[in-house]
C-alpha atoms as a PDB file:
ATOM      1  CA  UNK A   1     -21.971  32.221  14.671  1.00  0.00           C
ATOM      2  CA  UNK A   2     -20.955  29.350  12.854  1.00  0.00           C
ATOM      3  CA  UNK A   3     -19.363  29.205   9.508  1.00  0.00           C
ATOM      4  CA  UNK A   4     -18.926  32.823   9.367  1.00  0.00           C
ATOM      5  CA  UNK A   5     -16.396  33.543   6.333  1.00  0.00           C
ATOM      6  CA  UNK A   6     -13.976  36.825   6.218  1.00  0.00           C
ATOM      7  CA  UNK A   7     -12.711  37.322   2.574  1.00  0.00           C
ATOM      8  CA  UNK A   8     -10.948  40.507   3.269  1.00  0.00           C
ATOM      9  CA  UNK A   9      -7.542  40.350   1.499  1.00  0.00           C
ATOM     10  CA  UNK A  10      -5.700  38.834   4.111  1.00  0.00           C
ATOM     11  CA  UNK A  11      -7.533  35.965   3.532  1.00  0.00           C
ATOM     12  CA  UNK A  12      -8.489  34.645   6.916  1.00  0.00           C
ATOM     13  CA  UNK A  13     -10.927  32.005   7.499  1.00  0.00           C
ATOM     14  CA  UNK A  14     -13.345  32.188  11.148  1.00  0.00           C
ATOM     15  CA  UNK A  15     -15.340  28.638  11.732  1.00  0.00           C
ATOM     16  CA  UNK A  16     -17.454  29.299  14.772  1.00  0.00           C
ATOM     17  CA  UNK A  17     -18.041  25.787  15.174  1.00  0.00           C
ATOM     18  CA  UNK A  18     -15.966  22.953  14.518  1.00  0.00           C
ATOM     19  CA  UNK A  19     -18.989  20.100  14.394  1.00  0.00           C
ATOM     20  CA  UNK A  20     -20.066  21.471  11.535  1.00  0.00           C
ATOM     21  CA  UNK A  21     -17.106  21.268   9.896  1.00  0.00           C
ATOM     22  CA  UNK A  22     -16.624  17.376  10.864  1.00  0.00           C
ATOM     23  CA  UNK A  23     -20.242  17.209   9.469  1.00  0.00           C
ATOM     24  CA  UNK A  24     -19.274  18.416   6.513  1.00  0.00           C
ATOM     25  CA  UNK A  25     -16.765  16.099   6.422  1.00  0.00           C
ATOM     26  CA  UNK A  26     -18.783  13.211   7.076  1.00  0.00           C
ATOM     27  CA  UNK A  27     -21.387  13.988   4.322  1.00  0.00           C
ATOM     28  CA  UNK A  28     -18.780  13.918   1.622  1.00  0.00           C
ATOM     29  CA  UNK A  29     -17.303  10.847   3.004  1.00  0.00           C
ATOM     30  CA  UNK A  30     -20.658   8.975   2.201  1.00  0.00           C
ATOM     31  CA  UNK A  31     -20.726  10.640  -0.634  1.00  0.00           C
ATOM     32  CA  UNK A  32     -17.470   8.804  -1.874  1.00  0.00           C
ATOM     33  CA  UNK A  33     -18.953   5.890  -0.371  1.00  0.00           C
ATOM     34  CA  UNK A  34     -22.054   5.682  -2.076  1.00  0.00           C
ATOM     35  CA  UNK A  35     -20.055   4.833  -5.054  1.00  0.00           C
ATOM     36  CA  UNK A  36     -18.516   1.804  -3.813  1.00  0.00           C
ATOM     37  CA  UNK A  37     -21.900   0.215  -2.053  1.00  0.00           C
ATOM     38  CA  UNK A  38     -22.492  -3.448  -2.939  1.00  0.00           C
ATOM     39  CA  UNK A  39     -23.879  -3.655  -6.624  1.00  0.00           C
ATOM     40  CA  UNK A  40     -25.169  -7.396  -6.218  1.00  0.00           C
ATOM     41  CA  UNK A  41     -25.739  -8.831  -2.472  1.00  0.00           C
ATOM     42  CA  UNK A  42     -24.499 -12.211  -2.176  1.00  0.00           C
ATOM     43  CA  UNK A  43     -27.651 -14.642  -1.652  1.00  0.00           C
ATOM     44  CA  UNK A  44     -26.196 -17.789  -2.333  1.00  0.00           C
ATOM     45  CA  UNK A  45     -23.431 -20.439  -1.022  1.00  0.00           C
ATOM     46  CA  UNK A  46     -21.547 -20.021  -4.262  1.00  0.00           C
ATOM     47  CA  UNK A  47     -21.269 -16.228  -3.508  1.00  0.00           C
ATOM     48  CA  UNK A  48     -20.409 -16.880  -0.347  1.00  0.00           C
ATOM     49  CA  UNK A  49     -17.824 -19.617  -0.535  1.00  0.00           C
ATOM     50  CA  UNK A  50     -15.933 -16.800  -3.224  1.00  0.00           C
ATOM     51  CA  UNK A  51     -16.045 -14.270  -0.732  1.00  0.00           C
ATOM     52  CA  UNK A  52     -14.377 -16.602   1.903  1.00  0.00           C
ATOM     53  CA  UNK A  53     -11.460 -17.265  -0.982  1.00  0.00           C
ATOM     54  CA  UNK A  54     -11.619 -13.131  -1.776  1.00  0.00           C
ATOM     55  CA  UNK A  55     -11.056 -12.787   1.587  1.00  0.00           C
ATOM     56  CA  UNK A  56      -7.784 -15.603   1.727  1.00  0.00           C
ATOM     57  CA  UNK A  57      -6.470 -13.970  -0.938  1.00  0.00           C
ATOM     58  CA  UNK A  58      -6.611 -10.500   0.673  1.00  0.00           C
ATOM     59  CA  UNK A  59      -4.757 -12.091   3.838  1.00  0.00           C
ATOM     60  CA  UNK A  60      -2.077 -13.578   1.725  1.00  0.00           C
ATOM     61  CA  UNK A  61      -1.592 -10.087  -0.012  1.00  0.00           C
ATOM     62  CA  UNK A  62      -1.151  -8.521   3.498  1.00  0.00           C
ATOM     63  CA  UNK A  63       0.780 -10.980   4.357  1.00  0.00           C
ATOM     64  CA  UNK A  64       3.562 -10.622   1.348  1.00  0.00           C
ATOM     65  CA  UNK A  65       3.323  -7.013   2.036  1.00  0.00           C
ATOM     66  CA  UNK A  66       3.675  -7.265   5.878  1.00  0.00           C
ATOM     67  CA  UNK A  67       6.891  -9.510   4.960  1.00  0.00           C
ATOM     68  CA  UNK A  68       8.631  -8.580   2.111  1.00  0.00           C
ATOM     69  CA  UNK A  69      10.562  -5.943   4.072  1.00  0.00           C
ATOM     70  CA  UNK A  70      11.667  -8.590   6.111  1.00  0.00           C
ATOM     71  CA  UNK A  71      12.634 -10.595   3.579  1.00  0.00           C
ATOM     72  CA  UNK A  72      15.112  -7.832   2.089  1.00  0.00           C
ATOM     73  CA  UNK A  73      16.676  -7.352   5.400  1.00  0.00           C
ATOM     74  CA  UNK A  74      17.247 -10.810   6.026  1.00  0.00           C
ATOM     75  CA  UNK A  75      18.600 -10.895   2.414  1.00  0.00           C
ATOM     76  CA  UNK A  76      21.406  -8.680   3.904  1.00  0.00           C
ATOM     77  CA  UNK A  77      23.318 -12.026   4.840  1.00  0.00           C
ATOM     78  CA  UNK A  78      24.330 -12.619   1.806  1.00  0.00           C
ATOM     79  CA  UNK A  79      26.033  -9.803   1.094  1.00  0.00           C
ATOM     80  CA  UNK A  80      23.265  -7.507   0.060  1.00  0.00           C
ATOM     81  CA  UNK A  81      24.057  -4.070   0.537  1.00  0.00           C
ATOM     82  CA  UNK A  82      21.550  -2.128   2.811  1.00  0.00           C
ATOM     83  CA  UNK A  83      19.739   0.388   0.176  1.00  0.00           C
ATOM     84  CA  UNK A  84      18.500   3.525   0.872  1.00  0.00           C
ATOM     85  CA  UNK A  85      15.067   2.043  -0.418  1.00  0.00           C
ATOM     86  CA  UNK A  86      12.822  -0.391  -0.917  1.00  0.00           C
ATOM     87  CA  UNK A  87      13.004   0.190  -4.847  1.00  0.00           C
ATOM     88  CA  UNK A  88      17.026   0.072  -4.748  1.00  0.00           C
ATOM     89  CA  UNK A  89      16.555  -3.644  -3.987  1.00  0.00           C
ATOM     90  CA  UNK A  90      15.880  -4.241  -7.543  1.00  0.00           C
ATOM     91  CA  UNK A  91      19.515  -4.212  -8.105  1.00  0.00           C
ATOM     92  CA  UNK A  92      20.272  -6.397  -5.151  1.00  0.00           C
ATOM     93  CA  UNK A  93      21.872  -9.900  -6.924  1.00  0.00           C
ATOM     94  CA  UNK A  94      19.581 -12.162  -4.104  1.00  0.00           C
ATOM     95  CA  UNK A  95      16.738  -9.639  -3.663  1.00  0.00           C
ATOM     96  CA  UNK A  96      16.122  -8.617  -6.811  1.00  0.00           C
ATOM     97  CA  UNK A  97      13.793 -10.929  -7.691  1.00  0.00           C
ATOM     98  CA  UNK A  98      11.874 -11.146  -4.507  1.00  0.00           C
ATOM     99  CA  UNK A  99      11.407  -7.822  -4.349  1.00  0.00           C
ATOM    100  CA  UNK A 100       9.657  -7.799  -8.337  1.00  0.00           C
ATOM    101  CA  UNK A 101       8.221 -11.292  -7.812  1.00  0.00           C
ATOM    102  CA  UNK A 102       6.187  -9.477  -4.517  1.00  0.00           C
ATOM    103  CA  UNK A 103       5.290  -6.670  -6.735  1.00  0.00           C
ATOM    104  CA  UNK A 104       3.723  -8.950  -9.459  1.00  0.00           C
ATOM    105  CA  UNK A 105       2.121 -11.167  -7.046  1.00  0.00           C
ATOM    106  CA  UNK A 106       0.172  -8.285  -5.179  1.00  0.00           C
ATOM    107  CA  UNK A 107      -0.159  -6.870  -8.932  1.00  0.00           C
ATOM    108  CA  UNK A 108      -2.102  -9.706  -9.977  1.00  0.00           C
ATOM    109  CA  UNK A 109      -3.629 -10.128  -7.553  1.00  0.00           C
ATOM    110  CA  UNK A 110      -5.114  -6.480  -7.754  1.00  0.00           C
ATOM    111  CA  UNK A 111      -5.932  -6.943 -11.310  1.00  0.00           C
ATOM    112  CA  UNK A 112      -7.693 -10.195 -10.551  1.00  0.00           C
ATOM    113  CA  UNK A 113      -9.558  -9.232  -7.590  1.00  0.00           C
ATOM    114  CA  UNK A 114     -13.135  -8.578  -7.799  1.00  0.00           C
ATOM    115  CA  UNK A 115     -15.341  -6.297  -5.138  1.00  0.00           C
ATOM    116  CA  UNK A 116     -18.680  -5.929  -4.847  1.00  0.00           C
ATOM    117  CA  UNK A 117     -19.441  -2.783  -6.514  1.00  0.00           C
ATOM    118  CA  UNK A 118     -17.903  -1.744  -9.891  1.00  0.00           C
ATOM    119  CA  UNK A 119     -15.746   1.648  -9.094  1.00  0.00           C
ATOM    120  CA  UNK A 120     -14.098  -1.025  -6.475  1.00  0.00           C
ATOM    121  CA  UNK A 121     -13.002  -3.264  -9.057  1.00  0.00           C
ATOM    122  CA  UNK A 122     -11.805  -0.382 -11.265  1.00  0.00           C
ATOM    123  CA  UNK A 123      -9.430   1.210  -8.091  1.00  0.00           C
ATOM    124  CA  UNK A 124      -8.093  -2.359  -7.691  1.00  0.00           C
ATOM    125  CA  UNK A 125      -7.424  -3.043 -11.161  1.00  0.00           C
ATOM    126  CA  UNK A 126      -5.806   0.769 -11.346  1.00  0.00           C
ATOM    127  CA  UNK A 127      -3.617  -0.223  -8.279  1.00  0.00           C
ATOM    128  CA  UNK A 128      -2.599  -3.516 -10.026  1.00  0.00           C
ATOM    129  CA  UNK A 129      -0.852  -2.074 -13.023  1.00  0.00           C
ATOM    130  CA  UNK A 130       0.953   0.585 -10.783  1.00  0.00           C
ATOM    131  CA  UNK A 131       2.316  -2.174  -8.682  1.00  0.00           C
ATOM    132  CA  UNK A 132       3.844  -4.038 -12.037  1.00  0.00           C
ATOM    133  CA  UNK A 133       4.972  -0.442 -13.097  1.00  0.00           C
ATOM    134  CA  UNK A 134       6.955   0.030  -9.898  1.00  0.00           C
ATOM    135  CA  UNK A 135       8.092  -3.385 -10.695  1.00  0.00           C
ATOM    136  CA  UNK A 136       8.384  -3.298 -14.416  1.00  0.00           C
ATOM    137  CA  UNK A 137      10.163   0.605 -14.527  1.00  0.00           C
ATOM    138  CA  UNK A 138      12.915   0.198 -11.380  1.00  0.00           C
ATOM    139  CA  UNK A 139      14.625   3.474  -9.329  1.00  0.00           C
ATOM    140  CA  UNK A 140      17.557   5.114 -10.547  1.00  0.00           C
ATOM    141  CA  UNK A 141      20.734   5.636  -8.806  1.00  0.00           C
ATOM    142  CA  UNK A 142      23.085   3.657  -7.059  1.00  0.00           C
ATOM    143  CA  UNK A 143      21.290   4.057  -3.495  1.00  0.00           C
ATOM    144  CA  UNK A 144      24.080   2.564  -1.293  1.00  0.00           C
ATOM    145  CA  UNK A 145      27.068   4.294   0.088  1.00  0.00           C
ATOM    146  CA  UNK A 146      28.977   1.311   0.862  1.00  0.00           C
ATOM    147  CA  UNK A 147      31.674  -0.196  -1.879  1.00  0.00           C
ATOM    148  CA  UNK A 148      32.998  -3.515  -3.003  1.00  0.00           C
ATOM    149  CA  UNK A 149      29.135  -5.204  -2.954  1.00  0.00           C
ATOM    150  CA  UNK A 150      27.751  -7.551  -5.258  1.00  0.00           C
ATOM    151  CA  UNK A 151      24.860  -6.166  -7.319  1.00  0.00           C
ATOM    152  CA  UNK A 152      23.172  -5.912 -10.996  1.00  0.00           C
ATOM    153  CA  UNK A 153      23.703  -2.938 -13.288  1.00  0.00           C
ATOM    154  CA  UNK A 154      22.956  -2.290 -16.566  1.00  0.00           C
ATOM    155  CA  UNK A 155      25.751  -2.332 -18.485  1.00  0.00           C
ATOM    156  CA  UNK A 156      27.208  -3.424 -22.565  1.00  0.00           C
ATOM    157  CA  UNK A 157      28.341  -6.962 -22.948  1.00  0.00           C
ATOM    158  CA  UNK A 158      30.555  -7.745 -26.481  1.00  0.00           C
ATOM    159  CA  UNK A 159      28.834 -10.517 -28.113  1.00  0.00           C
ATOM    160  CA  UNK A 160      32.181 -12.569 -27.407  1.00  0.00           C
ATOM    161  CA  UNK A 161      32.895 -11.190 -23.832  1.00  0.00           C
ATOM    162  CA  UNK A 162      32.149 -14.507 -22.369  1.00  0.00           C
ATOM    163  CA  UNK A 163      31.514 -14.574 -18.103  1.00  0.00           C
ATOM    164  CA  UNK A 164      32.551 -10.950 -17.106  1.00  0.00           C
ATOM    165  CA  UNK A 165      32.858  -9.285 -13.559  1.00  0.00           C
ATOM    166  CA  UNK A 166      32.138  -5.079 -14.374  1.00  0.00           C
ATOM    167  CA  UNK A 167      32.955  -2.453 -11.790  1.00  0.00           C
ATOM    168  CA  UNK A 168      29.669   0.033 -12.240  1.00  0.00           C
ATOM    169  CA  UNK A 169      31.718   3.458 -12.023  1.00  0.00           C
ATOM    170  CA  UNK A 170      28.568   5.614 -12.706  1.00  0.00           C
ATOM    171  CA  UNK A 171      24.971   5.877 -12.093  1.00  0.00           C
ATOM    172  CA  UNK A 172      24.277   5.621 -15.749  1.00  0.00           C
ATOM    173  CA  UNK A 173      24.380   2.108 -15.138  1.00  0.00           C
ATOM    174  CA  UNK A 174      21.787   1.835 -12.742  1.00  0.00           C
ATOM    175  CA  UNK A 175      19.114   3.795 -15.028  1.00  0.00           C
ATOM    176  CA  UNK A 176      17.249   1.886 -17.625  1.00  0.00           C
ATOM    177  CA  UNK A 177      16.616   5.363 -19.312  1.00  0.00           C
ATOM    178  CA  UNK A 178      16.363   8.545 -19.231  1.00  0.00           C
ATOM    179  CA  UNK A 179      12.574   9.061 -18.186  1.00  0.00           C
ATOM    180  CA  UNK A 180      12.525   6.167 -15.982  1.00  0.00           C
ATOM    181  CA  UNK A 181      11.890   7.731 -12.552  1.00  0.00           C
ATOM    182  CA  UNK A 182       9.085  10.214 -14.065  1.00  0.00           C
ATOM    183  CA  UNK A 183       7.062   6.203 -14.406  1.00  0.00           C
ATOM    184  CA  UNK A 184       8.392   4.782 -11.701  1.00  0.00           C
ATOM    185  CA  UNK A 185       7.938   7.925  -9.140  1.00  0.00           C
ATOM    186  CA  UNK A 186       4.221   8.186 -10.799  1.00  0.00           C
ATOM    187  CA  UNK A 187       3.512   4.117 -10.661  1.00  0.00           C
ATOM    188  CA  UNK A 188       4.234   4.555  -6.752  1.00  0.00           C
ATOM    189  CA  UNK A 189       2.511   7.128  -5.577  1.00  0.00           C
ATOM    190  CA  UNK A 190      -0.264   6.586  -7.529  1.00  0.00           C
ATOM    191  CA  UNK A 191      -0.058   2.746  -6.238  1.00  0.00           C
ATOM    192  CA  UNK A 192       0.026   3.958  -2.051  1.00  0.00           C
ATOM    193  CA  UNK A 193      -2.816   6.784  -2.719  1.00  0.00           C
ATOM    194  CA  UNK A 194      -5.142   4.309  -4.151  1.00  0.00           C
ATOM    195  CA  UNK A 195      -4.289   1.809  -1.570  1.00  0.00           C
ATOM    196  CA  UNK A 196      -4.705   4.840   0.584  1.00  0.00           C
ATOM    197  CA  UNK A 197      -7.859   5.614  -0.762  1.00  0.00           C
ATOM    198  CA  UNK A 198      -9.164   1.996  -0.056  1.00  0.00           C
ATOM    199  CA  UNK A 199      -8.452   2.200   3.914  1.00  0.00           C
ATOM    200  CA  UNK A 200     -10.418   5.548   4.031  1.00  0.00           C
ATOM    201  CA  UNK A 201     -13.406   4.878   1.605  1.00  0.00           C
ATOM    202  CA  UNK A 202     -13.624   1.497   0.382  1.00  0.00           C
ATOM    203  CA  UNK A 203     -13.040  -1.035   3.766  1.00  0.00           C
ATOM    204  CA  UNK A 204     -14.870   1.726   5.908  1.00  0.00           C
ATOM    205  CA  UNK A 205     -18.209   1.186   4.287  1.00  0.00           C
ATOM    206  CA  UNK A 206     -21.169   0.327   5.767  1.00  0.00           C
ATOM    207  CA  UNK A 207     -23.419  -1.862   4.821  1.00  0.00           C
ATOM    208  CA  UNK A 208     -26.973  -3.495   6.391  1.00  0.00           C
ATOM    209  CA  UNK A 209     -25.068  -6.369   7.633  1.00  0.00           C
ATOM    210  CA  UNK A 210     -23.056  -3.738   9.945  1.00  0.00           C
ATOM    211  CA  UNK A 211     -25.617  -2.467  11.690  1.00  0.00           C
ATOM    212  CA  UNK A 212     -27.275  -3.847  14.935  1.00  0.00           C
ATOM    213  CA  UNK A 213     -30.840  -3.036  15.071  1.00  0.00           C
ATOM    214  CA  UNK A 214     -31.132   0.013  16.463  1.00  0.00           C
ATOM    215  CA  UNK A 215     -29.128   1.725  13.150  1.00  0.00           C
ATOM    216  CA  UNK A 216     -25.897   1.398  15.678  1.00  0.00           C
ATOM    217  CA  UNK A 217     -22.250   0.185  13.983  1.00  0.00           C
ATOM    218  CA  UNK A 218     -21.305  -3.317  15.385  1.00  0.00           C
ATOM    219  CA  UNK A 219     -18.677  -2.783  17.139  1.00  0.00           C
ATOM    220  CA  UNK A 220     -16.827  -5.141  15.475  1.00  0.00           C
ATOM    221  CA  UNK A 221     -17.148  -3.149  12.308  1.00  0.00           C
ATOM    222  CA  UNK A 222     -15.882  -0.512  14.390  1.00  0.00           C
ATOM    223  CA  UNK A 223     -12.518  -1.860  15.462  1.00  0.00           C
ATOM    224  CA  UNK A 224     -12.020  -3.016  11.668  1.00  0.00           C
ATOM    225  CA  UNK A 225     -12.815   0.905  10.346  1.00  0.00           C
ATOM    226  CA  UNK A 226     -10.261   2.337  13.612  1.00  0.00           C
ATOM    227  CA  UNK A 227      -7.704   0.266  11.989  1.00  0.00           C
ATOM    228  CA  UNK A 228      -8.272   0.882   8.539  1.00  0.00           C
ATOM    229  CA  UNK A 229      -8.310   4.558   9.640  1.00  0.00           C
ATOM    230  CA  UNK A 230      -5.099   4.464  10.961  1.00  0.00           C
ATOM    231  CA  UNK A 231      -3.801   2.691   7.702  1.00  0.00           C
ATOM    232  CA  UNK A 232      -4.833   5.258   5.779  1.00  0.00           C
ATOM    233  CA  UNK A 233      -3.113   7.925   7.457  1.00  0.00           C
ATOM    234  CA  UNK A 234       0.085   5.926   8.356  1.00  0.00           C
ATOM    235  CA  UNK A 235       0.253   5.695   4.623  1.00  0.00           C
ATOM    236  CA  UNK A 236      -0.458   9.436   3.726  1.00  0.00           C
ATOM    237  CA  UNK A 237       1.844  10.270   6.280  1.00  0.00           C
ATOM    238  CA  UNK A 238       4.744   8.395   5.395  1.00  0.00           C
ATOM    239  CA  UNK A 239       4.041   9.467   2.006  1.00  0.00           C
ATOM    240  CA  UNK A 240       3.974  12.979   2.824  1.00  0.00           C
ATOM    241  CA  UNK A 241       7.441  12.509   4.592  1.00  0.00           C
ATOM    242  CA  UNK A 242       9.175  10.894   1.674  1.00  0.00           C
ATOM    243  CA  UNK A 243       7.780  14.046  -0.249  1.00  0.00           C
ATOM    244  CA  UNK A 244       8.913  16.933   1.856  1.00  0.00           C
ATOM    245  CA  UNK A 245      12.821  15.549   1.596  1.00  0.00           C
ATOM    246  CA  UNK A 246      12.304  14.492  -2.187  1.00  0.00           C
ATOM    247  CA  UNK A 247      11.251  18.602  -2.175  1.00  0.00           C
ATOM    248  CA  UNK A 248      13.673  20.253   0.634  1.00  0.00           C
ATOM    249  CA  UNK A 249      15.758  17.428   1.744  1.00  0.00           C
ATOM    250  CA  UNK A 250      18.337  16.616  -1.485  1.00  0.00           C
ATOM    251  CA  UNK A 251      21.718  17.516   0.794  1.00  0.00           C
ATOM    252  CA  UNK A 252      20.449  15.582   3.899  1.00  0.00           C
ATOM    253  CA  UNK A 253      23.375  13.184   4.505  1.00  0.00           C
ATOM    254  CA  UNK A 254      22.107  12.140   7.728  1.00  0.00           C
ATOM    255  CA  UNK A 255      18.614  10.659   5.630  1.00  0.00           C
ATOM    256  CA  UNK A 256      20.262   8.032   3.820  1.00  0.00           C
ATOM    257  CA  UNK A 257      22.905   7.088   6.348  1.00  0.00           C
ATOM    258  CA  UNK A 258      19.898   6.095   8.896  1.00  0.00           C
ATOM    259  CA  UNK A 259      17.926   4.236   5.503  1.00  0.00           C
ATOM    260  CA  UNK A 260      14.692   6.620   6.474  1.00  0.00           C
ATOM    261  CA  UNK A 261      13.362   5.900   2.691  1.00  0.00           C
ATOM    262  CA  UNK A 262      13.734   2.498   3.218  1.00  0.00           C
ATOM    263  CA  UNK A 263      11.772   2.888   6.923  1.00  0.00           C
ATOM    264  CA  UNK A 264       8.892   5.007   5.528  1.00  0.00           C
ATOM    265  CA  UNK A 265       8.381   2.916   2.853  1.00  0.00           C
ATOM    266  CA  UNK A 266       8.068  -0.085   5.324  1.00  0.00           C
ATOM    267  CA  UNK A 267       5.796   1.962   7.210  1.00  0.00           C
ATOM    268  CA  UNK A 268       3.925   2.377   3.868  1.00  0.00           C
ATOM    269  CA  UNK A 269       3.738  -1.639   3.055  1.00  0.00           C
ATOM    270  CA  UNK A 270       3.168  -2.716   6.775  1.00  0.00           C
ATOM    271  CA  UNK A 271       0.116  -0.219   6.655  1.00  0.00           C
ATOM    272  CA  UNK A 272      -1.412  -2.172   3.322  1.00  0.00           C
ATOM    273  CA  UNK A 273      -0.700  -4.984   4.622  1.00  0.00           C
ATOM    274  CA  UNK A 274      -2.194  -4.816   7.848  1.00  0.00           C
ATOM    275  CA  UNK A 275      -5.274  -2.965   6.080  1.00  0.00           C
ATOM    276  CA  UNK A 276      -5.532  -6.138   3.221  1.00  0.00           C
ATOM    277  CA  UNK A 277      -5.386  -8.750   6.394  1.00  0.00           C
ATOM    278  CA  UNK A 278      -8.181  -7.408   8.131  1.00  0.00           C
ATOM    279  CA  UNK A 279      -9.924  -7.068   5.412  1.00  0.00           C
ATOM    280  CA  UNK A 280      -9.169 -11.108   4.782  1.00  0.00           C
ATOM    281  CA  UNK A 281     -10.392 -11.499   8.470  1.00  0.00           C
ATOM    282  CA  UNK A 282      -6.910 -12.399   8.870  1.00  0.00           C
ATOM    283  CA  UNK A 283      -6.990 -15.962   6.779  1.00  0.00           C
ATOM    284  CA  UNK A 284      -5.988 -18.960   9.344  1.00  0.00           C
ATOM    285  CA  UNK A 285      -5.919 -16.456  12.308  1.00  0.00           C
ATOM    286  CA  UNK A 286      -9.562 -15.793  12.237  1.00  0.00           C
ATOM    287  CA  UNK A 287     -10.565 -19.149  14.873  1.00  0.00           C
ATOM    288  CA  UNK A 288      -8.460 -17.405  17.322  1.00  0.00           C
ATOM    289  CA  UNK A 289      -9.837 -15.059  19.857  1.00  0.00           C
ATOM    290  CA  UNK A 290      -7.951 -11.706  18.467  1.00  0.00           C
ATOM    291  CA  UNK A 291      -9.602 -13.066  15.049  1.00  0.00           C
ATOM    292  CA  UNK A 292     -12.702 -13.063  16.275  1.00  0.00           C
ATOM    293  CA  UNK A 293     -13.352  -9.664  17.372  1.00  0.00           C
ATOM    294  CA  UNK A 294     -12.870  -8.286  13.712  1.00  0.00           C
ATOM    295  CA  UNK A 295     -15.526 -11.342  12.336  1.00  0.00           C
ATOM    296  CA  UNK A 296     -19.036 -10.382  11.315  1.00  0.00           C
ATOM    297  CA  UNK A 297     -21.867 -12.727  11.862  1.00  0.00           C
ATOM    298  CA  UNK A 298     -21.756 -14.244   8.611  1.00  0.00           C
ATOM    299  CA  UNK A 299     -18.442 -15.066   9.169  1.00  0.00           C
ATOM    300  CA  UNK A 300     -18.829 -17.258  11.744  1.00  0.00           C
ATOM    301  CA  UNK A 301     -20.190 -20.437   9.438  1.00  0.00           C
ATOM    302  CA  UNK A 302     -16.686 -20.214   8.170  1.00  0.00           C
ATOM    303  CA  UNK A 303     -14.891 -20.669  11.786  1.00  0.00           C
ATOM    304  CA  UNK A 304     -13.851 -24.148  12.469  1.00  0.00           C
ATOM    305  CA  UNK A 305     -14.067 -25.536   9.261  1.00  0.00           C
END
């Protein structure tokens, strides 16, 4: 018997048939789908030569997603101190600015961006101003064990102090105020759920276009949704990791000494950026052979040009 229900006080569950369940599943996924289905179908060259930039711009968000992790650790030859996170790098004196000048690119981007069905546009835009929040409302803490490393702080200056060289002493100095982590914390995890979101609901959409024309998925559309599948859980999954020691894992020395924020969160970033590349058919990459077993068939007026 399938879907048989016990709610006797223990409170245990019987499914006689796990199908159903995935069917279930399934329905409410189109569901959430049907809300993000094309409002306007492109018809002419105009609408199509956007799409082709849409989908450049989506490769070169990937792309600064996919490297700005790199880009902090290579930042560690100059004397950079290895933080415990991605976030800490805001107070890294060479990374700093990379690391808010990503943010605010993929930001704008985000804000600018424009789908093809209206809820799409508003998740985008949503993500965009988290991104400049992470950005705009940085970490607290000092988030590096090691000493004697150059770095920014917030600290007073006398009007008449001139050049000075300050010795941060407490981690007062690397908190803009009070409340700061409640917007950054929020800005974050409300940025990688809706990015999240958009690998499990948005990119895995399908439309006419998809279909061959017996109603079956193209399989190319098929090996774009397994990755965009596996986006969206490396995401949730990292996310849920960083949670659990945020919630049990305060007094875990051994966390911060191996930098496992900083790895998670580079799991997080590689995920949307991977997810945002496919998407943009992976910009110059597309001609080549791996590029052309994610390409649709109206893609392929594009190819070679």
């Amino acid at each position: 018997m399938a879907g048989k229900i016990d709610i006797n006080p223990k409170n245990r569950y019987y499914f006689g048939d796990f199908k159903d369940l995935m069917l279930v599943a399934m329905g409410y996924t189109q569901k959430i789908q049907s809300y993000f289905q094309p409002d306007i179908v492109p018809s002419d060259g105009a609408e199509e030569e956007y799409r082709i930039s849409r989908q450049w711009l989506a490769f070169g968000v990937g792309f600064v997603a996919f490297g700005l992790p790199i880009a902090l650790l290579v930042s560690l030859r100059w004397g950079t101190c290895f933080y415990d996170s991605i976030s800490h790098f805001y107070y890294s004196r060479v990374a700093g600015d990379l690391f808010v000048g990503a943010l605010f690119f993929i930001g704008t981007f985000l804000l600018a961006y424009r789908g093809e069905a209206k809820w799409e546009n508003r998740l985008s835009k949503l993500a965009g101003f988290c991104a400049f929040g992470v950005a705009v409302f940085p970490t607290s803490g000092v988030g590096c064990e090691r000493r004697g490393y150059p770095g920014r702080a917030f600290v007073n200056v006398e009007d008449d102090a001139g050049t000075v060289i300050v010795t941060a002493r407490s981690d007062s100095q690397f908190q803009l105020f009070s409340w700061v982590d409640i917007l950054h914390f929020g800005s974050a995890l409300a940025l990688f759920a809706t990015l999240a979101f958009f690998c499990f609901f948005v990119f895995t959409r399908v439309l006419d276009e998809h279909e061959e024309s017996d109603g079956v998925i193209t399989k190319e559309k098929a090996r774009r949704n397994a990755i965009y599948h596996c986006s969206g859980w490396a995401i949730v999954g990292a996310i849920a990791v960083i949670g659990v020691r945020a919630k049990f894992g305060r007094d875990w020395m051994w966390w911060d000494t191996y930098n496992l924020t900083f790895v998670f969160e580079t799991i997080i970033l590689w995920a949307f950026g991977l997810s945002w590349a496919v998407k943009g058919r992976f910009g110059p990459a597309r001609d080549t052979r791996f590029g052309r077993m994610l390409l649709d068939k109206r893609d392929y007026w594009q190819v070679g040009r």
